[in-house]
N, C-alpha and C. Protein backbone atom coordinates (compact mmCIF):
# COMPACT_ATOMS: atom_id res chain seq x y z
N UNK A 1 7.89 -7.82 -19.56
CA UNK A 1 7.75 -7.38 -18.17
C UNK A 1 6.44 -7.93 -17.60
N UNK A 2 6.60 -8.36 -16.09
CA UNK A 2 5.38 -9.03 -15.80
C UNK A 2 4.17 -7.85 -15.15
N UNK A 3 2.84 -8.71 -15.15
CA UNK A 3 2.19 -7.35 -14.51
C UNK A 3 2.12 -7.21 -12.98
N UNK A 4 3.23 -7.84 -12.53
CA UNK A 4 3.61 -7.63 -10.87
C UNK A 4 4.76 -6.27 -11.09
N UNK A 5 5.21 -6.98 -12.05
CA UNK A 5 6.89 -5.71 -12.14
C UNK A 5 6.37 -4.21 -12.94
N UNK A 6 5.41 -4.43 -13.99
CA UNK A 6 4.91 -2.88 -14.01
C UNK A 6 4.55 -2.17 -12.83
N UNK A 7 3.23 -2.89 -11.87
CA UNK A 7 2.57 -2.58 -11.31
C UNK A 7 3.46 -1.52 -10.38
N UNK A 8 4.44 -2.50 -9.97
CA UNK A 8 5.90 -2.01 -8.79
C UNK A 8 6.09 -0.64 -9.07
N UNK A 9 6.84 -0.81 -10.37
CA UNK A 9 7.23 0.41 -11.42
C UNK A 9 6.17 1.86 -11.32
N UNK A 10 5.17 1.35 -11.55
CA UNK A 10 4.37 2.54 -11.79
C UNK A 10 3.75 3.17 -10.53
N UNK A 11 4.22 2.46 -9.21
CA UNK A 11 3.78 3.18 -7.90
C UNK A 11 4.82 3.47 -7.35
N UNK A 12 6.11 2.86 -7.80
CA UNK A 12 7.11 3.79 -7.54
C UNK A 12 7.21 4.91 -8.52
N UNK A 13 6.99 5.39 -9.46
CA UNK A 13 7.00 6.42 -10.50
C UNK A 13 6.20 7.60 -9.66
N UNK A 14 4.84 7.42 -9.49
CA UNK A 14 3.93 8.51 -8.52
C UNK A 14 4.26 8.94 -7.12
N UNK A 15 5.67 8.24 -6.88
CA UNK A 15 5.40 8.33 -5.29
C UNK A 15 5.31 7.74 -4.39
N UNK A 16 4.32 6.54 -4.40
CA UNK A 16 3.42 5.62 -3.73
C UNK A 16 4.61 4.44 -3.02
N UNK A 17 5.57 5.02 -3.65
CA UNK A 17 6.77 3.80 -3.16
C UNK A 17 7.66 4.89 -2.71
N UNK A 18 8.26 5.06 -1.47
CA UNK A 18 9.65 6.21 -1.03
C UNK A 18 10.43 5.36 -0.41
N UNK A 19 11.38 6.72 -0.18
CA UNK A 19 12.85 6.09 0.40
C UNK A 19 13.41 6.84 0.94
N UNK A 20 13.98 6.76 2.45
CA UNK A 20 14.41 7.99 3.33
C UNK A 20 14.47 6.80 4.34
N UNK A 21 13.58 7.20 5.50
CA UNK A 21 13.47 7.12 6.80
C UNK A 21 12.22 7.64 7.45
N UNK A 22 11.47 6.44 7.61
CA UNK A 22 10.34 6.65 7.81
C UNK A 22 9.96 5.95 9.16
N UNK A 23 9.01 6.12 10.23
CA UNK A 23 8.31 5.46 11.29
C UNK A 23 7.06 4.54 11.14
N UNK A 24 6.79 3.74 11.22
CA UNK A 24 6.03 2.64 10.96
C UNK A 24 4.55 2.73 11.93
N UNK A 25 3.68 2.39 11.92
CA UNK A 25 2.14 2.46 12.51
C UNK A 25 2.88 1.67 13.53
N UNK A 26 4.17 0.62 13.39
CA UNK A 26 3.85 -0.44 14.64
C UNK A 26 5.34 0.06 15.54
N UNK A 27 6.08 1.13 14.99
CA UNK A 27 7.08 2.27 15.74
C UNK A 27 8.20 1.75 15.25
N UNK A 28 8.69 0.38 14.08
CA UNK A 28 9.55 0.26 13.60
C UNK A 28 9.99 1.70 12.85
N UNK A 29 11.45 1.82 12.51
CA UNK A 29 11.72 2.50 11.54
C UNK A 29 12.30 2.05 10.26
N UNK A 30 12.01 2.16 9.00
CA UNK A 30 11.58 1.73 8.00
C UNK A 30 12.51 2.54 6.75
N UNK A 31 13.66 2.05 6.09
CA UNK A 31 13.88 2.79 4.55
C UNK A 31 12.88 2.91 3.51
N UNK A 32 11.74 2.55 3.82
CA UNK A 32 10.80 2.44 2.56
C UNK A 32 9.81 2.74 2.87
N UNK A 33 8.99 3.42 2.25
CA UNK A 33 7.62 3.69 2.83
C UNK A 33 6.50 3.30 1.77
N UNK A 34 5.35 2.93 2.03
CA UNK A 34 4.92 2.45 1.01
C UNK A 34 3.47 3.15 1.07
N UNK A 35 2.90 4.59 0.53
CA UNK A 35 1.77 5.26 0.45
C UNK A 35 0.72 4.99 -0.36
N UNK A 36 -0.11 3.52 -0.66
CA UNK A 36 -1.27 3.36 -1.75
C UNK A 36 -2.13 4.43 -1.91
N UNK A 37 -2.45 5.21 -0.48
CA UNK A 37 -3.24 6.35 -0.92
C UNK A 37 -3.22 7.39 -1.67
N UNK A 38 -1.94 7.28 -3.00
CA UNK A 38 -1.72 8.23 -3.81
C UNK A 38 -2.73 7.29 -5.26
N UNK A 39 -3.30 6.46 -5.30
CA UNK A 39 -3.65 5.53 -6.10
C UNK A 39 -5.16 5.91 -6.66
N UNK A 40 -5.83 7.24 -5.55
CA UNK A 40 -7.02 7.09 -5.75
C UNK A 40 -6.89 8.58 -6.97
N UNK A 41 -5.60 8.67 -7.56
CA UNK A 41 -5.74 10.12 -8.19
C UNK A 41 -5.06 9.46 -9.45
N UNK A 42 -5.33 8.02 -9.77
CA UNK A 42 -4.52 7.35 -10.76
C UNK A 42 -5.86 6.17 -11.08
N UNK A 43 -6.94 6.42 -11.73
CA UNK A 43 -7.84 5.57 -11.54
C UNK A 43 -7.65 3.91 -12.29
N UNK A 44 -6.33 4.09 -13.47
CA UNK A 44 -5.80 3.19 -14.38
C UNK A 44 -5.10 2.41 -13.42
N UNK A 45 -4.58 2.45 -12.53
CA UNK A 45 -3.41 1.81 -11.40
C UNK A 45 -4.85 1.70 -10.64
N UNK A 46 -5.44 2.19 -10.48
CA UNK A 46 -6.35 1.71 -8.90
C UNK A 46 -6.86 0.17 -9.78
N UNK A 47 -7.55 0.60 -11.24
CA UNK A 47 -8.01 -0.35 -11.75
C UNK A 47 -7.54 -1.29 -12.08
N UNK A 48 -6.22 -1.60 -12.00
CA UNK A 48 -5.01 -2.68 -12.26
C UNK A 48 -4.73 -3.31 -10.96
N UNK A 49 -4.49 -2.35 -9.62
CA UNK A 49 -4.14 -2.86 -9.00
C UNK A 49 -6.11 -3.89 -8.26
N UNK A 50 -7.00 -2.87 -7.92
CA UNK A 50 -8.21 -3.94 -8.09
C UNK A 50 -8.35 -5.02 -8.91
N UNK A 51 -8.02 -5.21 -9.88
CA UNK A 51 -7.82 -6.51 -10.64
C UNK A 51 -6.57 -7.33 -10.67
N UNK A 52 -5.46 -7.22 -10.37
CA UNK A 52 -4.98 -8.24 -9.65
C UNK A 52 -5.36 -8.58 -8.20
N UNK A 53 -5.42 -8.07 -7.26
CA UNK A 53 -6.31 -8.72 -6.06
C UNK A 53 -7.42 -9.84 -6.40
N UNK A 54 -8.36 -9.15 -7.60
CA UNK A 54 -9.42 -10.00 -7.82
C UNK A 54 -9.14 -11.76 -8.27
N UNK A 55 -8.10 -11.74 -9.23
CA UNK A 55 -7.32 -12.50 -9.64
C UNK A 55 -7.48 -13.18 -8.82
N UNK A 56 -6.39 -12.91 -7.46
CA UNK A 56 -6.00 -13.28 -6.47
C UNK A 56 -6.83 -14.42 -5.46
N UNK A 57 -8.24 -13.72 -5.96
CA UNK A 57 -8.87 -14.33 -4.83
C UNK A 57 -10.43 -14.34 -5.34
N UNK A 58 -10.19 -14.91 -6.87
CA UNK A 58 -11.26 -14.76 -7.20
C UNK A 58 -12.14 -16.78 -6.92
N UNK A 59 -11.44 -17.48 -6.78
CA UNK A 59 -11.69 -18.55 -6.30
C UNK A 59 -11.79 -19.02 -5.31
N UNK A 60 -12.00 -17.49 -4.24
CA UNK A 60 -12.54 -17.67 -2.46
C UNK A 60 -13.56 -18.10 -2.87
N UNK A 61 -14.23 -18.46 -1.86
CA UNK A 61 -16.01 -17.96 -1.49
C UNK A 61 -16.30 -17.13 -0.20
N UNK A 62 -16.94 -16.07 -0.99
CA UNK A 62 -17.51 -15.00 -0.26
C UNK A 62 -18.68 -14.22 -1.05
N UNK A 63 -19.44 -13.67 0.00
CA UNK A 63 -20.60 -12.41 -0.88
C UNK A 63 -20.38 -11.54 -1.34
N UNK A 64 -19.74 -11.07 0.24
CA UNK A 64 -19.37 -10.00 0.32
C UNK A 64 -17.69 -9.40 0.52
N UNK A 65 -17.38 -8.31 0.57
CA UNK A 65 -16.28 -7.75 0.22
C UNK A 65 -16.18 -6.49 1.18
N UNK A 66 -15.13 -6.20 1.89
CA UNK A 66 -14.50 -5.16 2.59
C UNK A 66 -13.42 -4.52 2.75
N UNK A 67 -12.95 -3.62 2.52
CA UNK A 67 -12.06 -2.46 2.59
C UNK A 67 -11.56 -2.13 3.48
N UNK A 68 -10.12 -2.52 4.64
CA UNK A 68 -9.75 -1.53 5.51
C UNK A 68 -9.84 -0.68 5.32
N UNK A 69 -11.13 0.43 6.05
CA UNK A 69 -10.36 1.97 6.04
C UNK A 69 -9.04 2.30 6.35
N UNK A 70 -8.64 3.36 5.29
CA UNK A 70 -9.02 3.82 5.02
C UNK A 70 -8.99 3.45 3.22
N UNK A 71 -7.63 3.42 3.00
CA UNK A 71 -6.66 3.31 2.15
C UNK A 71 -7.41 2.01 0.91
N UNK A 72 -7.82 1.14 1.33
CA UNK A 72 -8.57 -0.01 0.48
C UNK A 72 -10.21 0.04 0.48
N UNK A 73 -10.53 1.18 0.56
CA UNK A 73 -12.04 0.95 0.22
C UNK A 73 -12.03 1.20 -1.43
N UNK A 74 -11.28 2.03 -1.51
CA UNK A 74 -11.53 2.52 -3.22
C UNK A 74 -11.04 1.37 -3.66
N UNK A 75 -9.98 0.25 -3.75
CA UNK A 75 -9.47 -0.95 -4.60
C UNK A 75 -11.17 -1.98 -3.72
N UNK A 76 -11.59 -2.01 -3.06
CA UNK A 76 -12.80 -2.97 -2.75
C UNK A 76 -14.06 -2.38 -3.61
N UNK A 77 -13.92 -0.86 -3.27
CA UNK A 77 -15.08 -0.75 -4.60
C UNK A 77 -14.73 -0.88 -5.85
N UNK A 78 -13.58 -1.23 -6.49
CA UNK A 78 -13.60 -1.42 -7.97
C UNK A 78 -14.28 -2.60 -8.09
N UNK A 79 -13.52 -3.72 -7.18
CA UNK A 79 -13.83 -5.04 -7.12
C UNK A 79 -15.41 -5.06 -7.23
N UNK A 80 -15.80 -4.48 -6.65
CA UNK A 80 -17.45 -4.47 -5.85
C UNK A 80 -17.91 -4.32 -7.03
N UNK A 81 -18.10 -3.44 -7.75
CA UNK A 81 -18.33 -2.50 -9.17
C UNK A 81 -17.74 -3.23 -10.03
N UNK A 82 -16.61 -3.85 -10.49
CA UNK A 82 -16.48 -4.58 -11.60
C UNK A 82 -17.35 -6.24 -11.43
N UNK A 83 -17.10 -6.70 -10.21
CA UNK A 83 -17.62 -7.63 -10.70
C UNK A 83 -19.03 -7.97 -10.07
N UNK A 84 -19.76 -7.04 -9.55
CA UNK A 84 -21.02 -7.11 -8.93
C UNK A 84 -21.05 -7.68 -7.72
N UNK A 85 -20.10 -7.53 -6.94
CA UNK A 85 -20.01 -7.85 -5.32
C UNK A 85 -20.86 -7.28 -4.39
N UNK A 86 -21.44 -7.33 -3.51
CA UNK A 86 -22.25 -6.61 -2.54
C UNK A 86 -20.69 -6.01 -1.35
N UNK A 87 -20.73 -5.41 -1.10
CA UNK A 87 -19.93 -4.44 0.03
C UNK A 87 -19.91 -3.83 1.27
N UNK A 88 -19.68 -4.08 1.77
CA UNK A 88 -20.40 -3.55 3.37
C UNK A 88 -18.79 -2.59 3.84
N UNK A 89 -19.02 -1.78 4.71
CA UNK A 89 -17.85 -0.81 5.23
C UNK A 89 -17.59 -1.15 6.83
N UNK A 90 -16.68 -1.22 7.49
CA UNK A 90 -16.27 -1.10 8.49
C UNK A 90 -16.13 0.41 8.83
N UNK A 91 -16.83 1.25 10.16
CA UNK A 91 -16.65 2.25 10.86
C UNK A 91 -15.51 2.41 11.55
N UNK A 92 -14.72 3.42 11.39
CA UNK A 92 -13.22 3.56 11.90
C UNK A 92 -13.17 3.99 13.45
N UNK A 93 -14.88 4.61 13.44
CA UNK A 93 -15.14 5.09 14.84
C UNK A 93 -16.71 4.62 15.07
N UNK A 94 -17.20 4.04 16.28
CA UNK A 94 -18.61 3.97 16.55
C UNK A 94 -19.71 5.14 16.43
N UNK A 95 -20.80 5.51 15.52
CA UNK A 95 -21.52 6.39 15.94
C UNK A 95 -22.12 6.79 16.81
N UNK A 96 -22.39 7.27 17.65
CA UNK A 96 -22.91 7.81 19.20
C UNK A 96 -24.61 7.92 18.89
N UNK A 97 -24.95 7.91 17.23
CA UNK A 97 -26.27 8.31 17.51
C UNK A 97 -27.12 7.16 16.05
N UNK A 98 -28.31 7.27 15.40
CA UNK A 98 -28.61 6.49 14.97
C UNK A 98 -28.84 4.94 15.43
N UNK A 99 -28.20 3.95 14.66
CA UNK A 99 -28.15 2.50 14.73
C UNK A 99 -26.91 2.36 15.44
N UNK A 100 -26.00 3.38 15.80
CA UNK A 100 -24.56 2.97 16.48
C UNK A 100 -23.74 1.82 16.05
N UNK A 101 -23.96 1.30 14.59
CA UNK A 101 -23.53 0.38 14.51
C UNK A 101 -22.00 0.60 13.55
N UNK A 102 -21.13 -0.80 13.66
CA UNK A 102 -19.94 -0.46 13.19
C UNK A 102 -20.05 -0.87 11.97
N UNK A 103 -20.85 -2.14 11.49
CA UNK A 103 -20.62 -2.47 9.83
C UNK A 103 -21.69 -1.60 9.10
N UNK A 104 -21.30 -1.09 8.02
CA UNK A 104 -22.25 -0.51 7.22
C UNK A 104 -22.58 -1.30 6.02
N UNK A 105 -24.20 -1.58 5.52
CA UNK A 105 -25.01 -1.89 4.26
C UNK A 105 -25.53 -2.70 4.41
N UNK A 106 -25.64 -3.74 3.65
CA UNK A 106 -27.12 -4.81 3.54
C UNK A 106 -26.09 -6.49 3.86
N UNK A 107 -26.35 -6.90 4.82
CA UNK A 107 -25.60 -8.32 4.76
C UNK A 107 -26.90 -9.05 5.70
N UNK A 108 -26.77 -10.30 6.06
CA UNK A 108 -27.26 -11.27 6.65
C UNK A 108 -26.06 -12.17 7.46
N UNK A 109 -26.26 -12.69 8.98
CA UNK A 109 -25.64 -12.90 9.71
C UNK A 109 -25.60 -14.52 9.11
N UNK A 110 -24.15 -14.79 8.81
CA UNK A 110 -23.53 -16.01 8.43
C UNK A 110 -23.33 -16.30 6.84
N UNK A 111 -23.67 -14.61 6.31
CA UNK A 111 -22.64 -14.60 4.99
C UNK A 111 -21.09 -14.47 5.60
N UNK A 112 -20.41 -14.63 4.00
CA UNK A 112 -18.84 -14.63 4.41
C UNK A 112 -18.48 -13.36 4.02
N UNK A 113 -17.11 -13.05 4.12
CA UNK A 113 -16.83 -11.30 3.54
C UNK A 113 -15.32 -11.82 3.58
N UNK A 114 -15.09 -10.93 1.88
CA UNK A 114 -13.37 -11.00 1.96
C UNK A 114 -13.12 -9.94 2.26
N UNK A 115 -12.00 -9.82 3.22
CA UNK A 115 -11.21 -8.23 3.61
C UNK A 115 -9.83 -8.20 2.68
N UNK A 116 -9.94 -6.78 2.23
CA UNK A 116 -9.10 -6.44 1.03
C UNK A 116 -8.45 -5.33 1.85
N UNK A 117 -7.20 -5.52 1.62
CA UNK A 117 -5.96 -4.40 2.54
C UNK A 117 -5.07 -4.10 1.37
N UNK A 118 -4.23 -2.55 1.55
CA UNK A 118 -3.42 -2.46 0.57
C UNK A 118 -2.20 -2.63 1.14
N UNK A 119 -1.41 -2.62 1.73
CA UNK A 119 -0.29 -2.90 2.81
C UNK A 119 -0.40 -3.71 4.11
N UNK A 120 0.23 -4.97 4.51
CA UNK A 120 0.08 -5.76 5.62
C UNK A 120 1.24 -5.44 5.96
N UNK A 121 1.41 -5.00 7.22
CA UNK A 121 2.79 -4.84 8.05
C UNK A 121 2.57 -5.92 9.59
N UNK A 122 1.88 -5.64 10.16
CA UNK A 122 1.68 -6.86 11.35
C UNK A 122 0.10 -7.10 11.20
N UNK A 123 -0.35 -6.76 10.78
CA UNK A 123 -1.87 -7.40 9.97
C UNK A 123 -3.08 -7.00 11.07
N UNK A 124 -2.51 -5.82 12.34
CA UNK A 124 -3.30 -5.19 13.06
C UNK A 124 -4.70 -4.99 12.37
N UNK A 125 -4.42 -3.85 11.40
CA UNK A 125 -5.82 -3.09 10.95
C UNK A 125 -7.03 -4.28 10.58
N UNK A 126 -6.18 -5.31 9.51
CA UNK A 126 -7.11 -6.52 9.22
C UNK A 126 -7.98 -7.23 10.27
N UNK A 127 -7.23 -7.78 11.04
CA UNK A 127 -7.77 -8.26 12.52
C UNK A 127 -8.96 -7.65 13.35
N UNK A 128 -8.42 -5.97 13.77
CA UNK A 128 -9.53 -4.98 13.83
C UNK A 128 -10.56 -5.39 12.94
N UNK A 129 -10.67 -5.37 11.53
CA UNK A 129 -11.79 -5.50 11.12
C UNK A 129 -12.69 -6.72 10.88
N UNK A 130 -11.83 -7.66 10.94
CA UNK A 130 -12.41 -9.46 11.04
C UNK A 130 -13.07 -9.14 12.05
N UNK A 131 -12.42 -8.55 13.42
CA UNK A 131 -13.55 -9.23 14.67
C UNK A 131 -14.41 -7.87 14.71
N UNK A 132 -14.59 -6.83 14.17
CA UNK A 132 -15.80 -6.33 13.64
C UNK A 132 -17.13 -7.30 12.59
N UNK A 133 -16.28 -7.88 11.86
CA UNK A 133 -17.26 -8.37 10.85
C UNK A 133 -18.44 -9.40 11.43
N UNK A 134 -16.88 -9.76 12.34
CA UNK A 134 -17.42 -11.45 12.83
C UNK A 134 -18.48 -11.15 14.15
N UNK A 135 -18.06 -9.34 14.30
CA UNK A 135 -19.01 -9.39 15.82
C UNK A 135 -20.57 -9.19 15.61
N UNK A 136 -20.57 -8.39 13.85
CA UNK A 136 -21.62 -8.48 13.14
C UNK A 136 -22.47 -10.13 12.70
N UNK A 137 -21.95 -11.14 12.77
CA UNK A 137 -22.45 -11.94 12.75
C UNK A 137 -21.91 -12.89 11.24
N UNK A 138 -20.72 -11.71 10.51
CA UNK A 138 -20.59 -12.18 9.22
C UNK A 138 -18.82 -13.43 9.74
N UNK A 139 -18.72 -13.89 8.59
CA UNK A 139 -17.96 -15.24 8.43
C UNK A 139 -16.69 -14.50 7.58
N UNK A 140 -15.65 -14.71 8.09
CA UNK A 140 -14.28 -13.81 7.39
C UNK A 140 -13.49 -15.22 7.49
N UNK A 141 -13.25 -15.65 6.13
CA UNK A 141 -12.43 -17.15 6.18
C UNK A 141 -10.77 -16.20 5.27
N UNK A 142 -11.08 -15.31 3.99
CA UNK A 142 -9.88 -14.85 3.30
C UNK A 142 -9.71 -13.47 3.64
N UNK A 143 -8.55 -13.44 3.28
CA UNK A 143 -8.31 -11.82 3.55
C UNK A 143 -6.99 -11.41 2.52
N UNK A 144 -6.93 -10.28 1.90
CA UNK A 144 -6.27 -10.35 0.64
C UNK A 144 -5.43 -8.79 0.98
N UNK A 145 -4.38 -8.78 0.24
CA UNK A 145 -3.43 -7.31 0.43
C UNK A 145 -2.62 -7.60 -1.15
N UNK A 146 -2.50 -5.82 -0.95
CA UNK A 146 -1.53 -6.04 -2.36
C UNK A 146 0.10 -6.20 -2.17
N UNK A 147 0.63 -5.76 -1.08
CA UNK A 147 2.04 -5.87 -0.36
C UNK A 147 1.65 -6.40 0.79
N UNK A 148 2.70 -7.43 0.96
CA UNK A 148 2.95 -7.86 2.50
C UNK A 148 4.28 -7.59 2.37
N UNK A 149 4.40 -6.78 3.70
CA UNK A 149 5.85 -6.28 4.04
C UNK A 149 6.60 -6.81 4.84
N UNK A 150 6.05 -8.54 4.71
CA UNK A 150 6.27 -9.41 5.53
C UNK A 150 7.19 -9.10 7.06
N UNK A 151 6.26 -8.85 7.96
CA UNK A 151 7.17 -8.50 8.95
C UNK A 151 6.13 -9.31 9.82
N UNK A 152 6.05 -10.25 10.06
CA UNK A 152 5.11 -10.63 11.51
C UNK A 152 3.33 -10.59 10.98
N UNK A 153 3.08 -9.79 9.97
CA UNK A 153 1.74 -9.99 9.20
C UNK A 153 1.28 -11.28 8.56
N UNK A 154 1.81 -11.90 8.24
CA UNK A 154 1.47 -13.16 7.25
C UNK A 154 0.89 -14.45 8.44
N UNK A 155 2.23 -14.19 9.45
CA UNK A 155 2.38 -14.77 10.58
C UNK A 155 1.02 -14.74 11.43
N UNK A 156 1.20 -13.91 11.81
CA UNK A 156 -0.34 -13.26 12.71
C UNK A 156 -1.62 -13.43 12.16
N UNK A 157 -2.21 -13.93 10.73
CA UNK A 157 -3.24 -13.81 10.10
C UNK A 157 -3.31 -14.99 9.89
N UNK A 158 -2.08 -16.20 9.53
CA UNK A 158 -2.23 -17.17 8.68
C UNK A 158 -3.09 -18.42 9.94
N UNK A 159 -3.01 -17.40 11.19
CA UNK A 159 -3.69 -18.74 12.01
C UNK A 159 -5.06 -18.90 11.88
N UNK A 160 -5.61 -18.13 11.46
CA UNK A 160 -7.27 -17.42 12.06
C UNK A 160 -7.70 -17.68 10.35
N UNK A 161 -7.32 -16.97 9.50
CA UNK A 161 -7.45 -16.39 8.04
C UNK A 161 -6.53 -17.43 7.04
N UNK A 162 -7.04 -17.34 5.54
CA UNK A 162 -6.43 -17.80 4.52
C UNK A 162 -5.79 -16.31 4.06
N UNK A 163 -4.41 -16.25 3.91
CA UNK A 163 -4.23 -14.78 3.21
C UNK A 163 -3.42 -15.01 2.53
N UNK A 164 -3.55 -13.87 1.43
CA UNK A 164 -3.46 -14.04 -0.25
C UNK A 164 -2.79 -12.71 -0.05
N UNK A 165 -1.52 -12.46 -0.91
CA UNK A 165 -0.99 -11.41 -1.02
C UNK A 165 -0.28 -11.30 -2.53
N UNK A 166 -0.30 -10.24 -3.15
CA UNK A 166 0.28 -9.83 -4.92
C UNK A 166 1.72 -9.99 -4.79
N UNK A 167 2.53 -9.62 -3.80
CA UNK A 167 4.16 -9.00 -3.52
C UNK A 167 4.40 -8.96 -2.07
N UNK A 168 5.48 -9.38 -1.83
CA UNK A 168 6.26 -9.09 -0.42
C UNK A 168 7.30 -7.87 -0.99
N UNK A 169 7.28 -7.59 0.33
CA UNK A 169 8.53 -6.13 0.23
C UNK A 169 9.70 -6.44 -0.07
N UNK A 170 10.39 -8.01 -0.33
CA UNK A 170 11.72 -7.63 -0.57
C UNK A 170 11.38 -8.21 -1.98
N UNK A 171 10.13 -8.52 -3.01
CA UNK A 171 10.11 -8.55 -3.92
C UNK A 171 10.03 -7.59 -4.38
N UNK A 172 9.78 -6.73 -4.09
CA UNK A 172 9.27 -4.94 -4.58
C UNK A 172 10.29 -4.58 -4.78
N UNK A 173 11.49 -4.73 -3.25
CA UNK A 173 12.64 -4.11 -3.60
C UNK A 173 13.87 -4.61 -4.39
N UNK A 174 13.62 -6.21 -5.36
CA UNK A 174 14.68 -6.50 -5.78
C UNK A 174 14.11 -5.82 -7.54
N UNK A 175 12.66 -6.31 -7.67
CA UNK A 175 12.36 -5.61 -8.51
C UNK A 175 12.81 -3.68 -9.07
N UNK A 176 12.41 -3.23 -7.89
CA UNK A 176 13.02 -1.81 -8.00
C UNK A 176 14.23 -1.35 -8.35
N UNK A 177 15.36 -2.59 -7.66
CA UNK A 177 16.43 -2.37 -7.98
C UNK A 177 17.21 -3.09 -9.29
N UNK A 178 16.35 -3.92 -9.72
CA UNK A 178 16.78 -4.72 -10.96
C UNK A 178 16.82 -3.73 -11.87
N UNK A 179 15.27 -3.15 -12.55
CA UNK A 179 15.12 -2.22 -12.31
C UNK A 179 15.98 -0.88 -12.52
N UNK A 180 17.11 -0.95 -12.12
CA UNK A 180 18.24 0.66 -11.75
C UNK A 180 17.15 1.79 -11.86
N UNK A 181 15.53 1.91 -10.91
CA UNK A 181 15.41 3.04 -10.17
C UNK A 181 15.96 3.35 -8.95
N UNK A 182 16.69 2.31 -8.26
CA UNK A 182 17.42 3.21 -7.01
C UNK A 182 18.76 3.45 -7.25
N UNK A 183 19.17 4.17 -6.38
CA UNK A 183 20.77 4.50 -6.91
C UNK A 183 21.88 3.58 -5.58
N UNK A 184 22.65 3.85 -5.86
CA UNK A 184 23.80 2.56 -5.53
C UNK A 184 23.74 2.88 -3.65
N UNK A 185 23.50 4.33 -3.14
CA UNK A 185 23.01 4.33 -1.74
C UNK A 185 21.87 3.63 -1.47
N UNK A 186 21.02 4.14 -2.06
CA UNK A 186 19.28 3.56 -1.75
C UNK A 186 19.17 1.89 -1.60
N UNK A 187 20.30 1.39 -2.93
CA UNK A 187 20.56 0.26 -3.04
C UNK A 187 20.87 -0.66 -1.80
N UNK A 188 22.01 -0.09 -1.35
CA UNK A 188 22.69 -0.62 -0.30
C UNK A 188 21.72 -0.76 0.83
N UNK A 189 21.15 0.60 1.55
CA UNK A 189 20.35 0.58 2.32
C UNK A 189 19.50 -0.01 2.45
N UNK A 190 18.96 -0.91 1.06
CA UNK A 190 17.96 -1.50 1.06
C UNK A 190 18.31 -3.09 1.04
N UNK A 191 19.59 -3.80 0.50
CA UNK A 191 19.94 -4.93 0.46
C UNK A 191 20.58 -4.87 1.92
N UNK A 192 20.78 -4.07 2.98
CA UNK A 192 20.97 -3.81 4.49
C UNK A 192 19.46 -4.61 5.00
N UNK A 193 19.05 -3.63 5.12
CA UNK A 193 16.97 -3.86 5.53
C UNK A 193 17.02 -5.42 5.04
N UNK A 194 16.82 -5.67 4.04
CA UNK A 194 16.48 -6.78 3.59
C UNK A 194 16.95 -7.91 4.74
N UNK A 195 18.54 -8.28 4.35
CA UNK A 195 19.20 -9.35 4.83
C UNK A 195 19.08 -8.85 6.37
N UNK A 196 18.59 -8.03 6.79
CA UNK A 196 18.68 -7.72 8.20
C UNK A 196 16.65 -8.36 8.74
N UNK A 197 15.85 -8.34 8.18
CA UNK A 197 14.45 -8.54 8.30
C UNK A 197 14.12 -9.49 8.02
N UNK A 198 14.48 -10.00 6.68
CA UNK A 198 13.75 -11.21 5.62
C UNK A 198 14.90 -12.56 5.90
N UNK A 199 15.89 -12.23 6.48
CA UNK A 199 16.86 -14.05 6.63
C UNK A 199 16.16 -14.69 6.77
């Protein structure tokens, strides 16, 4: 078994992978939902899944390293922490008082920074935070996710950004279903979605 197809496996096992009917950040509606934020109560999977990303993109160049809030700061701090990265945070909201500023920690204007996402759906949140980085003065050339749910994300990033992704969603879901964790409905519903999104 590869360590893409455990990885699958073991976030569908916790949860982190569902199936119903769900609403999307961008108002699609969705058979699959995909929750990484169950990952930070699984520190063996956070640490697996931070090290394939690293993998991923360990032959960028960058200093520094960033986390969409919310969901990928904990897989950017493994990175940060395993391999001695410097880290800076993006503010989800401006502070009104202090320095008012949106990037947080120690950088210099015309380092680079990789942005690390755990789900790309139209690659909004990423974007948000590039032209934060970049308004800070820092250089955002890669940008890395562990799913692209390829819907218009890959698309939208690949003009601006180099982006690096572990799995697309209909690899997740042939895996899942190779697999026999879904059952012959879930199945269907999902080889529906598929050939209906991914043609």
């Amino acid at each position: 078994m590869s360590e893409q197809t455990s990885l699958i496996i073991a976030l569908f096992k916790i949860g982190a992978i569902q199936f119903g009917e769900f609403q999307l950040k961008s108002g699609q509606v969705s058979p699959i939902y995909i929750n990484l934020r169950k990952i930070i109560s699984y520190p063996n999977l956070l640490r697996q899944i931070a090290s394939a990303l690293w993998e991923k993109t360990k032959h960028c160049r960058y200093d520094l390293i960033c986390g969409v809030p919310y969901t990928a700061l904990p897989i950017a701090t493994c990175i940060s922490l395993e391999h001695n990265i410097p880290m800076v945070i993006r503010r989800k909201e401006k502070k009104e008082y202090g320095t008012k500023q949106m990037i947080e920690g120690v950088f210099q204007a015309g380092q680079s920074c990789l942005i690390v996402e755990d789900v790309v759906t139209t690659g909004g949140s990423i974007i948000e935070t590039a032209n934060e980085l970049q308004s800070a003065g820092l250089i955002v050339r890669d940008v890395a996710a562990f799913i692209d749910r390829s819907q218009d994300g890959k698309n939208n990033l690949s003009h601006d950004y180099h982006f690096h992704a572990i799995c697309t969603l209909p690899t997740v879901l042939n895996e899942l279903t190779h697999s026999n964790l879904l059952n012959a409905k879930e199945a269907s519903i999902v080889q529906q979605f598929v050939q209906e999104n991914f043609s």
